[in-house]
C-alpha atoms as a PDB file:
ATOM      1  CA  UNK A   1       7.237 -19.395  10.586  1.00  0.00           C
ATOM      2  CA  UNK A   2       8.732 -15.960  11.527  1.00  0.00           C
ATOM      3  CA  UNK A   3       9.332 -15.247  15.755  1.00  0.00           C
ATOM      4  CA  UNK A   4       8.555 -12.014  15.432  1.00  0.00           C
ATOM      5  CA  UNK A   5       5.250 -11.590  17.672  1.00  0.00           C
ATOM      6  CA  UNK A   6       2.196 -10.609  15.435  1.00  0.00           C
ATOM      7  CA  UNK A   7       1.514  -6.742  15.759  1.00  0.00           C
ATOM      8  CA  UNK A   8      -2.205  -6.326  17.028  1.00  0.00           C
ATOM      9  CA  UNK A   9      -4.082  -3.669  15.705  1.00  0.00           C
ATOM     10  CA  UNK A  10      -5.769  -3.034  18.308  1.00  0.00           C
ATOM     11  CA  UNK A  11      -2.586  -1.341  20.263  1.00  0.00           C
ATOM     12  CA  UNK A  12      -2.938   1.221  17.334  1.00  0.00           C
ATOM     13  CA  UNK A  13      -5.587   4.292  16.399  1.00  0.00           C
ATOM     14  CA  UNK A  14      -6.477   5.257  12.663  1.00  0.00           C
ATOM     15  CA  UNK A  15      -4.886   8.757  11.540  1.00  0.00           C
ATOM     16  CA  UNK A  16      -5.842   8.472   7.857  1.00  0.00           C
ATOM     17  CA  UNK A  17      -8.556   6.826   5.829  1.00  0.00           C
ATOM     18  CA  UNK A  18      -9.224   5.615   2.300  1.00  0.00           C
ATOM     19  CA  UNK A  19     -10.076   9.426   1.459  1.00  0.00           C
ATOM     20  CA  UNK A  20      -6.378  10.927   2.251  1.00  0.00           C
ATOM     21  CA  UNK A  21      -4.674   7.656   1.001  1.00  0.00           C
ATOM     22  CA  UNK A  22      -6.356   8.169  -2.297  1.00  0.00           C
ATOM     23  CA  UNK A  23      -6.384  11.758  -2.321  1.00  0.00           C
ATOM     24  CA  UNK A  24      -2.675  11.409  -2.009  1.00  0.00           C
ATOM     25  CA  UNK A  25      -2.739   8.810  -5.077  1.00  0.00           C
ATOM     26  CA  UNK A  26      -4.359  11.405  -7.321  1.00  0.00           C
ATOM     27  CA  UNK A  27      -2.488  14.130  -6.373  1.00  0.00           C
ATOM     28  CA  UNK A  28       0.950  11.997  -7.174  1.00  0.00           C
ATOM     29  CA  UNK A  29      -0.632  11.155 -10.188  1.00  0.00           C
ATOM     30  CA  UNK A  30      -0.969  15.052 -11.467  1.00  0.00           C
ATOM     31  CA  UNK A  31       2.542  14.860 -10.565  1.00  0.00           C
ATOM     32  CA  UNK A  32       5.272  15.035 -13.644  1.00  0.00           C
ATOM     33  CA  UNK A  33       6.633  11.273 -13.959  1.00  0.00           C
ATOM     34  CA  UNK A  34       9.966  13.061 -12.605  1.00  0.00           C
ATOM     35  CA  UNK A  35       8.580  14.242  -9.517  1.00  0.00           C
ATOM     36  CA  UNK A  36       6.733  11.393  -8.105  1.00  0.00           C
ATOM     37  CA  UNK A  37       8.134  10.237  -5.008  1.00  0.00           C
ATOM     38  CA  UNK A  38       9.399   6.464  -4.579  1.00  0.00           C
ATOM     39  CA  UNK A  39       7.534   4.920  -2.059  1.00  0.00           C
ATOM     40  CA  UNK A  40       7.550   1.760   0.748  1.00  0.00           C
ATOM     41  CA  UNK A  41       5.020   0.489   2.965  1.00  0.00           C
ATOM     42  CA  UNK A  42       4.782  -1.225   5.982  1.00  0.00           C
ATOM     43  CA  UNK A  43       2.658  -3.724   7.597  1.00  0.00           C
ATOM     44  CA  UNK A  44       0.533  -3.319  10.203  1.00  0.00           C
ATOM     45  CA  UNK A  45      -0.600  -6.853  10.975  1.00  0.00           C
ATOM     46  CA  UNK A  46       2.539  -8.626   9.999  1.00  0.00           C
ATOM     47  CA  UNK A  47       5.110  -6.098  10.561  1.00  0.00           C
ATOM     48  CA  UNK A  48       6.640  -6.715   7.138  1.00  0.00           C
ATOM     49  CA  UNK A  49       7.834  -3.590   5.178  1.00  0.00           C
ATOM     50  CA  UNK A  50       8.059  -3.626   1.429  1.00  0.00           C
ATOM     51  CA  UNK A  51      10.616  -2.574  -1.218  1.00  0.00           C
ATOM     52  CA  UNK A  52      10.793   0.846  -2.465  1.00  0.00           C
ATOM     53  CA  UNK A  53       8.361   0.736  -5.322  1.00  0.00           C
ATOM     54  CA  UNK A  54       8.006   3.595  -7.844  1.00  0.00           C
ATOM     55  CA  UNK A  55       4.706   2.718  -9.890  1.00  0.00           C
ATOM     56  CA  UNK A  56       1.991   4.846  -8.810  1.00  0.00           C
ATOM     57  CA  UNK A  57      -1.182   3.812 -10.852  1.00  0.00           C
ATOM     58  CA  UNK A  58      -1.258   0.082  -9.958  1.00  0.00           C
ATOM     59  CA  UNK A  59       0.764  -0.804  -7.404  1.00  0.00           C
ATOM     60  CA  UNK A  60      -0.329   2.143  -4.946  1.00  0.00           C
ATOM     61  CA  UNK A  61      -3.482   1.063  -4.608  1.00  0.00           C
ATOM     62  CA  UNK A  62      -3.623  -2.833  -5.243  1.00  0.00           C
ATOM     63  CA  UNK A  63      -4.183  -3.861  -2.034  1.00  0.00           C
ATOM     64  CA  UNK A  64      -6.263  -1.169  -0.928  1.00  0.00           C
ATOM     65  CA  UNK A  65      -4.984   0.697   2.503  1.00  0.00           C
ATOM     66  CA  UNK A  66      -6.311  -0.584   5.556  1.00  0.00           C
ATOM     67  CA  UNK A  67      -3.411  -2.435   6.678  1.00  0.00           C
ATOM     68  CA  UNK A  68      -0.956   0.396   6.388  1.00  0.00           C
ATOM     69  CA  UNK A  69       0.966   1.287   9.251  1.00  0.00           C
ATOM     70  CA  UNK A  70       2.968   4.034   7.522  1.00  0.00           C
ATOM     71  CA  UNK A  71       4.340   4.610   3.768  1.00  0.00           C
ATOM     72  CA  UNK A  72       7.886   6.371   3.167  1.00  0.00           C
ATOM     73  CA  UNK A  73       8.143   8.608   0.508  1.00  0.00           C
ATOM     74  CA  UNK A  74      11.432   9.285  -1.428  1.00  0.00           C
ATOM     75  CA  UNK A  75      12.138  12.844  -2.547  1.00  0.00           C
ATOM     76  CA  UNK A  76      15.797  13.554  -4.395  1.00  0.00           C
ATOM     77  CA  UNK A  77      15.592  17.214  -5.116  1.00  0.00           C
ATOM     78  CA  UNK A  78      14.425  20.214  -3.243  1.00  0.00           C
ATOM     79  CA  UNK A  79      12.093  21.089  -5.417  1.00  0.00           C
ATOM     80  CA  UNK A  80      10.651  17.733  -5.765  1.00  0.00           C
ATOM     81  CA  UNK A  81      10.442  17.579  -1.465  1.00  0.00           C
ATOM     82  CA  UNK A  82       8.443  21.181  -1.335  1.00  0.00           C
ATOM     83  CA  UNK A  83       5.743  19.939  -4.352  1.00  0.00           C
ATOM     84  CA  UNK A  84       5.651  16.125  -1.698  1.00  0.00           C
ATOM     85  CA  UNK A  85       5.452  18.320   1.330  1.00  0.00           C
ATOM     86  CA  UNK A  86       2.739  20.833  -0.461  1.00  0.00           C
ATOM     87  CA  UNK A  87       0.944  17.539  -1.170  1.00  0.00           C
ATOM     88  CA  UNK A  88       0.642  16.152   2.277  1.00  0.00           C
ATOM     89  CA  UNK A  89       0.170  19.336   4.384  1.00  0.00           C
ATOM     90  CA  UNK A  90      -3.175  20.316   2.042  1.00  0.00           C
ATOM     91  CA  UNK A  91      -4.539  16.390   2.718  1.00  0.00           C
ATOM     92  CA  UNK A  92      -3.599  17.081   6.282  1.00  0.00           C
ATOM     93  CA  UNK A  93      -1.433  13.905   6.810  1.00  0.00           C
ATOM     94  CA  UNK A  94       0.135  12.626  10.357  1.00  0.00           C
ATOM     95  CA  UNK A  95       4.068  12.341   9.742  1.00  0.00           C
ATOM     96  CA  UNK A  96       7.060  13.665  10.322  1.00  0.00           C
ATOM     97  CA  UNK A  97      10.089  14.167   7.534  1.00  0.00           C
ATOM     98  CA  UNK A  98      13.118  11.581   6.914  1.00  0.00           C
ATOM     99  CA  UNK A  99      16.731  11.820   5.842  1.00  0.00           C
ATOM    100  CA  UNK A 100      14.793   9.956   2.568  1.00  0.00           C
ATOM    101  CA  UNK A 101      11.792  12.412   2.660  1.00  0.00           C
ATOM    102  CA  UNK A 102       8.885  11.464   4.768  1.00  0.00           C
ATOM    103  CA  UNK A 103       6.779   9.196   6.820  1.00  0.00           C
ATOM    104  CA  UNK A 104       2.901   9.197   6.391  1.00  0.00           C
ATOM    105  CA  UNK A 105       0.828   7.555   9.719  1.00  0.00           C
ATOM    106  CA  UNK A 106      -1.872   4.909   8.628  1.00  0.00           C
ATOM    107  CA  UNK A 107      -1.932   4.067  12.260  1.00  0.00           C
ATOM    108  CA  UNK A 108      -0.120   5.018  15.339  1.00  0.00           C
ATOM    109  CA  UNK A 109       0.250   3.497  18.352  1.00  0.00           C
ATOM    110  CA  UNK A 110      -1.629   4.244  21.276  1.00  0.00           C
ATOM    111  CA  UNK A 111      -0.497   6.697  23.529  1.00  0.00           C
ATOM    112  CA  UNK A 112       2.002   8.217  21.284  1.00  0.00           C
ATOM    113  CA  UNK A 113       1.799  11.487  19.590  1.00  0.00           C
ATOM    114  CA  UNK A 114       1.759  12.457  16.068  1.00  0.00           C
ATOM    115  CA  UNK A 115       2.067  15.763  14.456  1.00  0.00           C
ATOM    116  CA  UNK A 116       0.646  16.624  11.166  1.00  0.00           C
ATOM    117  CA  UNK A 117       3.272  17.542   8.248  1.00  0.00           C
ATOM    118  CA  UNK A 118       4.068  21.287   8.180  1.00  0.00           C
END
């Protein structure tokens, strides 16, 4: 049994739906194998964040989305970032960019702000 105090959703508004997770799905999967970001996920009942994870047509959507908090998304090359970024500015997704990439919003907490990726 973990200590770690169960996150309740209800501290937490919606800032994407099924639609823009699997709008972003598709649109990753018109992607070249090369440029297809890795990607992690993170919990928002349990807290718990999952490995990096790379397989787009399964594993994306296995579990469906409405327990996402927020999913990373790996870029390695410039040109790979600017197609990701291109991606998530046209769905109109809640993030910000990482040292990794970026961070998509599922769910943010309430009373914090969140700007859409430019």
């Amino acid at each position: 049994m973990s200590d770690r105090p169960k996150i309740q959703p209800s501290e937490y508004y919606a800032v994407a739906n099924d639609t823009k997770w699997r709008e972003l799905w598709e649109a990753v999967l018109d992607l070249p194998p090369p440029c297809r970001p890795r990607f992690r996920c993170r919990n928002l009942e349990t807290g718990n964040l999952s490995h990096w994870d790379g397989e787009w047509f399964y594993h994306w959507m296995s579990a469906g989305w409405n327990w996402m908090e927020w999913a990373e998304l790996s870029v390695e090359t410039t040109p790979q970032r600017e197609r990701v970024r291109a991606i998530l500015k046209r769905i109109r997704f809640v993030g910000e960019k990482t040292t990794a990439g970026f961070r998509i919003y599922g769910y943010v907490r309430n009373g914090e702000a969140a700007d859409y990726i430019e």
